[in-house]
Protein backbone atom coordinates (compact mmCIF):
# COMPACT_ATOMS: atom_id res chain seq x y z
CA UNK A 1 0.00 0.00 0.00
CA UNK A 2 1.44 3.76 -0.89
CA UNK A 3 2.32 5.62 2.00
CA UNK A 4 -0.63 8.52 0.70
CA UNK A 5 -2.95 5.64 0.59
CA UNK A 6 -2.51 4.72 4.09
CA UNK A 7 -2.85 7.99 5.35
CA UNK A 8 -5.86 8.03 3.58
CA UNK A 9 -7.40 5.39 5.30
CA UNK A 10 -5.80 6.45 8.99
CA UNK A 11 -7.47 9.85 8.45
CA UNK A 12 -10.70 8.43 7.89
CA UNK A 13 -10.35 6.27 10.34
CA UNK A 14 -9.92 8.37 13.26
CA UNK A 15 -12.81 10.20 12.14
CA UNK A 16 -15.45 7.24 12.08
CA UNK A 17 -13.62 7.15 15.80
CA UNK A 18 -14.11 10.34 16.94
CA UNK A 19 -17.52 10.35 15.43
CA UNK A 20 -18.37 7.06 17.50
CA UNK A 21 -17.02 8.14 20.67
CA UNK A 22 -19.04 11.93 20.13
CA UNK A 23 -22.41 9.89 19.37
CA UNK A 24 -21.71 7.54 22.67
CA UNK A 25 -21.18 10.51 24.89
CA UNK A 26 -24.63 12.13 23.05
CA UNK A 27 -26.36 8.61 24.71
CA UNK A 28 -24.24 8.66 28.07
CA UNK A 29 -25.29 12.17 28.55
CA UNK A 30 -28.83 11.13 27.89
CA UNK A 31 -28.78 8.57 29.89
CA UNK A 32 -27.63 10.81 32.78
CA UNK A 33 -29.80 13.43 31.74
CA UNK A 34 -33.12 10.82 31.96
CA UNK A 35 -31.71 9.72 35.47
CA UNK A 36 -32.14 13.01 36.60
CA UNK A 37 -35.49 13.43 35.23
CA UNK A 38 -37.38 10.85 35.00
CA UNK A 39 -38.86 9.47 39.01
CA UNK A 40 -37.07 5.82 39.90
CA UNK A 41 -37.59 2.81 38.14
CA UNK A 42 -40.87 1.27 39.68
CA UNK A 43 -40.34 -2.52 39.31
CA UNK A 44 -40.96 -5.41 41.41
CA UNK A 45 -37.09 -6.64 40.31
CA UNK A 46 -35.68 -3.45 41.76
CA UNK A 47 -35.24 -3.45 45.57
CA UNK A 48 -33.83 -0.08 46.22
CA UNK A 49 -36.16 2.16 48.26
CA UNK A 50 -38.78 3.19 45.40
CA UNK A 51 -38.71 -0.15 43.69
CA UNK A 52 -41.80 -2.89 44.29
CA UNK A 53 -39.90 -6.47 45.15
CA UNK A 54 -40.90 -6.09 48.77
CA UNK A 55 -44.77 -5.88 47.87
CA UNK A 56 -44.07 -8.88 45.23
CA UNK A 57 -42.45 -10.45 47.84
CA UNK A 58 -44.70 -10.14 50.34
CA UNK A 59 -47.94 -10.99 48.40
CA UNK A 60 -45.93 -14.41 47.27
CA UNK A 61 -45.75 -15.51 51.15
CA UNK A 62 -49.19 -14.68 51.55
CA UNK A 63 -50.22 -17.17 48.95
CA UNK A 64 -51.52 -14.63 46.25
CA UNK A 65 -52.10 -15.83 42.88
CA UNK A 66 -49.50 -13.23 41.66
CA UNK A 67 -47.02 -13.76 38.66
CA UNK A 68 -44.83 -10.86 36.51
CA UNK A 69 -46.46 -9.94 33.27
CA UNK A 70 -43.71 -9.51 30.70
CA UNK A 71 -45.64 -9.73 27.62
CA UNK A 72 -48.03 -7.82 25.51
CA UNK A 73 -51.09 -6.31 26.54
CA UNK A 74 -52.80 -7.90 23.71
CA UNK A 75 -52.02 -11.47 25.26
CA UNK A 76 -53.78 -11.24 28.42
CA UNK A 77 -55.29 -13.98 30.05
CA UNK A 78 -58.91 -13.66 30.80
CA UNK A 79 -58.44 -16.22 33.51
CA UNK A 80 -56.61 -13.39 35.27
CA UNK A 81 -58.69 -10.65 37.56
CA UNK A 82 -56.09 -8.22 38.48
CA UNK A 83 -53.71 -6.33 36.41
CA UNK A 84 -50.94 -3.62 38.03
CA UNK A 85 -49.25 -1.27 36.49
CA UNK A 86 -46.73 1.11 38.16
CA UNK A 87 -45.32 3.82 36.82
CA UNK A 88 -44.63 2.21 33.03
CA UNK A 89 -41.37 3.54 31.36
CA UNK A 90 -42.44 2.82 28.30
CA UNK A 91 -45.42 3.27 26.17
CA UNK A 92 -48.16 0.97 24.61
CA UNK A 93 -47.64 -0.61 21.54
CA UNK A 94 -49.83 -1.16 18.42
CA UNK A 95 -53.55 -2.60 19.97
CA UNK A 96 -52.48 -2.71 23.03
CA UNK A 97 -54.72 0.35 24.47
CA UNK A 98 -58.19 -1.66 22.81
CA UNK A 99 -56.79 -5.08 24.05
CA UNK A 100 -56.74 -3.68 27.33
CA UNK A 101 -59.98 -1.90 27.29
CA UNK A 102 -61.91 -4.70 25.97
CA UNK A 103 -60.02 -7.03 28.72
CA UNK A 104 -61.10 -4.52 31.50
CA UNK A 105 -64.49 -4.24 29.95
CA UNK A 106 -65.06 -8.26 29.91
CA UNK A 107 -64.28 -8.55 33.88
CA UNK A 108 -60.74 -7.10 34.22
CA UNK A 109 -59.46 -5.17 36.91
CA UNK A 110 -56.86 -2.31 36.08
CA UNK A 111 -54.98 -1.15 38.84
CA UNK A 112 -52.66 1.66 37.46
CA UNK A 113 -50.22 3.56 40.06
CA UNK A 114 -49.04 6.79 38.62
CA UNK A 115 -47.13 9.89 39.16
CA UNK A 116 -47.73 11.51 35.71
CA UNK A 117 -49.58 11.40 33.00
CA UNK A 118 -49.40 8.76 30.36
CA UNK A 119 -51.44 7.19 27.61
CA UNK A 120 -52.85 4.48 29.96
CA UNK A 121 -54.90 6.76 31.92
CA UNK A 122 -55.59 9.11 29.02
CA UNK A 123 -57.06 5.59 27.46
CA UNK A 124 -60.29 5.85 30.05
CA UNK A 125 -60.55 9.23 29.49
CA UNK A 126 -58.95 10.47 32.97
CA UNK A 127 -56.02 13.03 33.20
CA UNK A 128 -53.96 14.62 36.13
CA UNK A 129 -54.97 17.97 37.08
CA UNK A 130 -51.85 20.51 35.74
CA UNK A 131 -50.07 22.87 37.91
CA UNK A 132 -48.64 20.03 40.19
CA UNK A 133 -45.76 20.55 42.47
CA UNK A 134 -44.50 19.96 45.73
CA UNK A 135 -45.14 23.67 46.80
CA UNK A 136 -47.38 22.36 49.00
CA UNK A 137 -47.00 22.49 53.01
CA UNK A 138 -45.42 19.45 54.20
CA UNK A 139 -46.05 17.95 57.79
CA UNK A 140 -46.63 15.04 59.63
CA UNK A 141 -50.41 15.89 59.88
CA UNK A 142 -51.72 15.20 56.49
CA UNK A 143 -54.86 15.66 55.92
CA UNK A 144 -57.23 13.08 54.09
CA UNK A 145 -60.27 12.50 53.19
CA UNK A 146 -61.68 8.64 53.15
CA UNK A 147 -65.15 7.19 51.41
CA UNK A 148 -66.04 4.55 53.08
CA UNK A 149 -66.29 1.77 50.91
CA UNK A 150 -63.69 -2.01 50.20
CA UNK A 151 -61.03 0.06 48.85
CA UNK A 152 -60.59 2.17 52.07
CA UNK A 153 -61.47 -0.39 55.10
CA UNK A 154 -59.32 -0.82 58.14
CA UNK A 155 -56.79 2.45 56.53
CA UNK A 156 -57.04 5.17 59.05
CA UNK A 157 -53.39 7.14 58.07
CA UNK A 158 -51.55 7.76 55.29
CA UNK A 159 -47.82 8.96 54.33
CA UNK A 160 -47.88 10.76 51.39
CA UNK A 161 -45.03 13.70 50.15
CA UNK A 162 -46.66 15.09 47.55
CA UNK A 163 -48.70 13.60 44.64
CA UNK A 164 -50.50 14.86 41.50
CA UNK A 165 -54.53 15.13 41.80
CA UNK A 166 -56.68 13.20 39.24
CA UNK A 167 -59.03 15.41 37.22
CA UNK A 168 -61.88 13.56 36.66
CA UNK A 169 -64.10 14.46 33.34
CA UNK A 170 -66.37 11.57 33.72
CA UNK A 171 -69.38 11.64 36.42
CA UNK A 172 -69.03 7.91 36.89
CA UNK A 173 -65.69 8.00 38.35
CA UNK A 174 -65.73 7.85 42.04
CA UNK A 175 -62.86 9.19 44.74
CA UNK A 176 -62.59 7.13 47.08
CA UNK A 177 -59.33 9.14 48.77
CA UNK A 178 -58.36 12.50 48.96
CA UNK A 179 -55.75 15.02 49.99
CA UNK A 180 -54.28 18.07 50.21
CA UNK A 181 -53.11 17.89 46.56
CA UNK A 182 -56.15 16.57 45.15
CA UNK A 183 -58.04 12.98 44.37
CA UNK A 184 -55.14 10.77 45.09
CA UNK A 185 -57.33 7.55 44.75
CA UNK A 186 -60.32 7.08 42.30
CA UNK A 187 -62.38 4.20 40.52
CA UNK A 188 -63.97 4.22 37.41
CA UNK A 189 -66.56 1.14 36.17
CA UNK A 190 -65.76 0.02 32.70
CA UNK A 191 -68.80 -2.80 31.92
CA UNK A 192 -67.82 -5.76 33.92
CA UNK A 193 -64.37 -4.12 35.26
CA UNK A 194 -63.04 -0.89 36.84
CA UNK A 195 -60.19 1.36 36.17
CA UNK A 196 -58.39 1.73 39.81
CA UNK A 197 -56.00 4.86 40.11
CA UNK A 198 -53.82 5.49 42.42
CA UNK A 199 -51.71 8.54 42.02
CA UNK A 200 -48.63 8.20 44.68
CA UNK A 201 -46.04 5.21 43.82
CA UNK A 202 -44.60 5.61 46.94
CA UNK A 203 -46.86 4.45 48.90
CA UNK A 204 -46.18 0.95 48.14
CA UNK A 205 -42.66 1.41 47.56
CA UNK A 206 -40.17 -0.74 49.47
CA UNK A 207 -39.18 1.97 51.52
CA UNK A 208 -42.49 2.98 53.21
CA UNK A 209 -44.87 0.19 52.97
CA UNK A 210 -45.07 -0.95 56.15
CA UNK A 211 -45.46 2.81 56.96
CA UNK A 212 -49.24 3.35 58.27
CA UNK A 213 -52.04 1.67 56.63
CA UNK A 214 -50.21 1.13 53.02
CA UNK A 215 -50.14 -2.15 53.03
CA UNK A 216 -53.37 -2.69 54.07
CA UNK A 217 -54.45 -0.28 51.34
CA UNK A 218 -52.64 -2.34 48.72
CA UNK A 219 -54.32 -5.76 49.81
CA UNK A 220 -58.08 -3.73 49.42
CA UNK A 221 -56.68 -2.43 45.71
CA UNK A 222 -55.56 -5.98 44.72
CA UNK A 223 -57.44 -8.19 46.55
CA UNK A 224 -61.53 -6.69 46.79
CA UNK A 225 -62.27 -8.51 42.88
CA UNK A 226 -59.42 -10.72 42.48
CA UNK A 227 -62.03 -14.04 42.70
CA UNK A 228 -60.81 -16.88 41.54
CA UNK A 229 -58.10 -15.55 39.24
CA UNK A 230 -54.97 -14.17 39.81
CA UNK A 231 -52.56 -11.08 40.07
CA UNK A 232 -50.03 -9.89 36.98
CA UNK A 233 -47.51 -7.07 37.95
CA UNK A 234 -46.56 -5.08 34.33
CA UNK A 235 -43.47 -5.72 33.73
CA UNK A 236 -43.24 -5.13 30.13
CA UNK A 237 -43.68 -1.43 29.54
CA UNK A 238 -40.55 -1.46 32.28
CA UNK A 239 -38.51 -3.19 29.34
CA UNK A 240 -38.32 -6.88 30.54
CA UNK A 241 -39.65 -9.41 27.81
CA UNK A 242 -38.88 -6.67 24.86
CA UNK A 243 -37.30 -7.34 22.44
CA UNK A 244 -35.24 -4.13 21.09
CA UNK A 245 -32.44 -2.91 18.50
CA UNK A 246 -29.83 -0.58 18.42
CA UNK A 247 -32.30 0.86 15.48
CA UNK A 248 -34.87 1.41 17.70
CA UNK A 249 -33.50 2.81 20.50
CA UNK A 250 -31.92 5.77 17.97
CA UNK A 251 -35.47 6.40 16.80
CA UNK A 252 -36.44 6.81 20.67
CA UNK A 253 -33.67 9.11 21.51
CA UNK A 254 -32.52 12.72 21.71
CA UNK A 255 -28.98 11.58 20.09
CA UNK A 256 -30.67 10.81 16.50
CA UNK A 257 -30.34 14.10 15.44
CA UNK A 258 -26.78 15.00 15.89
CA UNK A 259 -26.04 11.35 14.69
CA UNK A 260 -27.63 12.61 11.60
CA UNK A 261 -26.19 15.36 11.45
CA UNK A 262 -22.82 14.07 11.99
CA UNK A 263 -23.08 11.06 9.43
CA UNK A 264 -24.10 14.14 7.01
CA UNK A 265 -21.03 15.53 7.72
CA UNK A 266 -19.20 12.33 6.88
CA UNK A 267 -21.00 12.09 2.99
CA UNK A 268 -19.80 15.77 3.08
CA UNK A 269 -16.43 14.79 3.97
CA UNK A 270 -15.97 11.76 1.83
CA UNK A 271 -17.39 13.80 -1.41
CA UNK A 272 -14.93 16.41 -0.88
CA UNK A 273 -12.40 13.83 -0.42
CA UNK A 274 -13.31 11.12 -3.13
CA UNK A 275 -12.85 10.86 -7.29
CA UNK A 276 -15.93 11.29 -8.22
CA UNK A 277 -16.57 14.52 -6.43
CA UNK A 278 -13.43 16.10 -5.49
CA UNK A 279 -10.98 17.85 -7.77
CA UNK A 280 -9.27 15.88 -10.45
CA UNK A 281 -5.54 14.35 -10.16
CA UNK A 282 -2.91 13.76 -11.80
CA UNK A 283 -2.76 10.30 -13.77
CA UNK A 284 -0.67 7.95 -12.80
CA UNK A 285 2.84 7.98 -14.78
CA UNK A 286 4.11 4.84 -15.63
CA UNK A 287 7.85 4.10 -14.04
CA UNK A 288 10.98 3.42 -16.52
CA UNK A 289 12.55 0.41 -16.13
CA UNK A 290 15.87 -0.58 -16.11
CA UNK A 291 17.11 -3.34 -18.80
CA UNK A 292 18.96 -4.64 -16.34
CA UNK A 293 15.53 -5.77 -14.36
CA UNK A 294 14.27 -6.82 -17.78
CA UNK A 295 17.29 -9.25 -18.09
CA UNK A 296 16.42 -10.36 -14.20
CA UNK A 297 12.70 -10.86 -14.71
CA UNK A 298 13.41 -12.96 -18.11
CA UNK A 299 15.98 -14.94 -16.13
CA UNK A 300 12.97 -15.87 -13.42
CA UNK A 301 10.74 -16.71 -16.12
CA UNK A 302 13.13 -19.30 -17.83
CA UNK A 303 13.61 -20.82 -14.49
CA UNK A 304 10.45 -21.17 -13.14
CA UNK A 305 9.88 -23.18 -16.70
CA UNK A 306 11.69 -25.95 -15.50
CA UNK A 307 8.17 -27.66 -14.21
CA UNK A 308 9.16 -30.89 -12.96
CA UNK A 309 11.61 -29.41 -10.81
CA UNK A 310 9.01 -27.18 -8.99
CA UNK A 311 6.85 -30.10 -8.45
CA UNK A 312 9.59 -32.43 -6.91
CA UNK A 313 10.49 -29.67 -4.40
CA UNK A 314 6.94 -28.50 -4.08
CA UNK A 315 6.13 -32.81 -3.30
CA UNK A 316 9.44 -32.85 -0.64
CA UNK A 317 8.66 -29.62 1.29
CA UNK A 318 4.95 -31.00 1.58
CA UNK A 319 5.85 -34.51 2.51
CA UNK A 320 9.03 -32.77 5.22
CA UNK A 321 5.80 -30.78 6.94
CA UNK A 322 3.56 -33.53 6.90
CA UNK A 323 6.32 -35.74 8.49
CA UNK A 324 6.55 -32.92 11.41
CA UNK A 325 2.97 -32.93 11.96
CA UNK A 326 2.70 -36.17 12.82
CA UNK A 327 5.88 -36.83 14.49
CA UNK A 328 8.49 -38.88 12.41
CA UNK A 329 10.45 -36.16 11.10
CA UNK A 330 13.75 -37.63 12.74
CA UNK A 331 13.16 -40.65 11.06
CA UNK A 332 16.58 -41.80 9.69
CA UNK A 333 15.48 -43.05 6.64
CA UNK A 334 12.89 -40.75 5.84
CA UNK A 335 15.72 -38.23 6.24
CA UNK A 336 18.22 -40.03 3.60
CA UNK A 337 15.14 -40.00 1.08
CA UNK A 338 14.50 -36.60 1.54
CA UNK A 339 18.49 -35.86 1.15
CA UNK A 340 18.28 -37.59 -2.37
CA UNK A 341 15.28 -35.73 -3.60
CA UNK A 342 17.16 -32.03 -2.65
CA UNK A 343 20.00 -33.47 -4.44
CA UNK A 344 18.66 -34.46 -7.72
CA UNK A 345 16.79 -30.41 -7.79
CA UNK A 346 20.24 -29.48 -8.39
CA UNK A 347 20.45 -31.52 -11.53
CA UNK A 348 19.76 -29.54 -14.90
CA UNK A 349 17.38 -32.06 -16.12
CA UNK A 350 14.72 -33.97 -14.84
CA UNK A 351 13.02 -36.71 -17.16
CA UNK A 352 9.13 -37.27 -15.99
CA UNK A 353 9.88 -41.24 -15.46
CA UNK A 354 12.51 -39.80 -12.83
CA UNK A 355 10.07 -37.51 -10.97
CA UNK A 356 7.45 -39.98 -10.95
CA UNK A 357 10.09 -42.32 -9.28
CA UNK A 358 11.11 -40.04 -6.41
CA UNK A 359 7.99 -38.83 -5.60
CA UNK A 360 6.58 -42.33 -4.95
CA UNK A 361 10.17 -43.03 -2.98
CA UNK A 362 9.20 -40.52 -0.87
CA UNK A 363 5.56 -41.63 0.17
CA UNK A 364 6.82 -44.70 0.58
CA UNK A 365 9.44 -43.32 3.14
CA UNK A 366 7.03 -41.16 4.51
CA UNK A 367 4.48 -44.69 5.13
CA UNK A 368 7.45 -46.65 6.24
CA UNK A 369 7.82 -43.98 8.99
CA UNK A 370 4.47 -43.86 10.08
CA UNK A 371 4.53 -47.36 10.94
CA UNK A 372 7.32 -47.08 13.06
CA UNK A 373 6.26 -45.55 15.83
């Protein structure tokens, strides 16, 4: 390779480099970024303080029916009663939002824990009232307001710091809890089911749910139509059971604009740089040659005509290598064969009755050795 060649190819080299490393520190900073925006990851595989496994846990050694759920919404069982979803990362997919409201119409129970809006809740026709912070006065006398009903028996005090109100646009949703902030727990009949919403994750976080009445609250949410079916945690609009691509994830992101814009600037780049776009150059001149190399290169072709030759010392280097493979190189006899055979490629002529004779002295060396040892 010419030396401008290879710089060539070590200049564009080190930019597809600096280009990668500039897109991966567009996705670490995201990534950062998303930490610092987005509430914690609400999962019952996640036991840090504001993930679920404690209430998984829990609800296992009481005996409840209760599995993780880390399919499509459009595969639900009808044997199950209960479905929970906390805080989903990520959003429905294609027919998921009618699978789910024709499962929660034919029996279902939707229990969805939120802390902002999403396209879950928006599906029933609820939203979160706007304006929500945590402003608010915070003590340890919060105020609440209960209707009695199976949702709210036995819970007499709540922790709560802070949680978005539910606006509720349709007179057949019911609040069965209230705060300071707003509806914090409401139900909404859908045919045979009912939409439950709960609007604080915390409160059944592993960090405070033996705090007050929250566990006894979760029970009445899970338990007051679970029948004879059974309890499925969401799991797969957390990202478990989904199958994604490097593809995808680009299309979701902040960083697939400046990755387009940089891979623009590459094409740029390499039409600036190439033949068929850049400015023209200079043909290539062919190099005199010597006659002295002339003389030289004739001289190699007249003795690489000497065929038979070539093949006796092309058969005796193959049959020396074999012989060290398999461990009877040292084999006196072989040896003396293959001493013959490099002696008669010094000779200037070499009949075809001749090469045919030492190449089959040699295999039969070489087969004589191998069943020596």
């Amino acid at each position: 390779m010419k030396r401008m060649g290879r710089t060539k190819w070590f200049k564009l080299g080190g930019l597809g480099i600096l280009l990668f490393l500039a897109v991966y520190g567009l996705v670490a900073l995201e990534s950062s970024q998303r930490k610092e925006e987005l509430p914690a990851t609400r999962t019952t595989y996640s036991a840090s303080a504001a993930g679920y496994k404690a209430l998984y846990l829990w609800l296992q050694a009481l005996n409840i029916p209760i599995q993780r759920w880390e399919k499509r919404l459009g595969d639900l069982p009808p044997a199950a009663s209960v479905l929970m979803m906390v805080d989903p990362e990520l959003g429905p997919g294609t027919g998921e939002l009618e699978a789910l409201r024709g499962w929660v119409t034919e029996g279902g129970t939707f229990v969805l824990v939120i802390s902002r809006p999403n396209a879950f809740l928006k599906n029933f026709d609820l939203e979160l009232e706007p304006g929500f912070g945590l402003s608010h006065k915070k003590d340890d006398e919060e105020v609440f307001v209960f209707q009695p009903g199976p949702y709210t028996r036995g819970v007499r005090t709540l922790h709560s710091q802070g949680h978005p109100g539910l606006a509720l646009t349709q007179p057949e949703a019911v609040v069965h809890l209230r705060s300071e902030w707003g509806g914090l727990l409401a139900v909404l009949e859908q045919g045979k089911g009912r939409l439950i919403v709960l609007t604080d994750p915390e409160l059944f976080s592993n960090e405070s749910l033996r705090e007050a009445d929250h566990s006894r609250l979760a029970l009445n949410l899970l338990l007051t139509h679970l029948g004879n079916g059974g309890v499925l945690v969401d799991e797969y609009h957390h990202g478990y059971g989904r199958a994604t691509s490097v593809f995808d994830h680009l299309t979701h992101s902040k960083a697939i604009y400046p990755a387009l814009q940089g891979f623009l600037l590459l094409i740029i780049f390499w039409a600036a740089k190439g033949r068929r776009f850049g400015p023209p150059r200079p043909l290539v001149r062919d190099e005199h040659r010597s006659s002295l190399e002339h003389v030289r290169a004739m001289a190699q072709v007249f003795q690489r005509a000497q065929a038979r030759g070539f093949a006796l010392e092309a058969v005796s280097r193959w049959i020396e290598d074999h012989a060290k493979r398999i461990l009877v190189y040292r084999d006196h006899e072989l040896q003396s064969k293959l001493l013959v055979a490099r002696k008669r490629l010094g000779e200037q002529e070499l009949s075809e009755r001749e090469l045919l004779t030492a190449v089959r002295t040699l295999y039969a060396a070489l087969d004589e050795a191998r069943g020596k040892y």
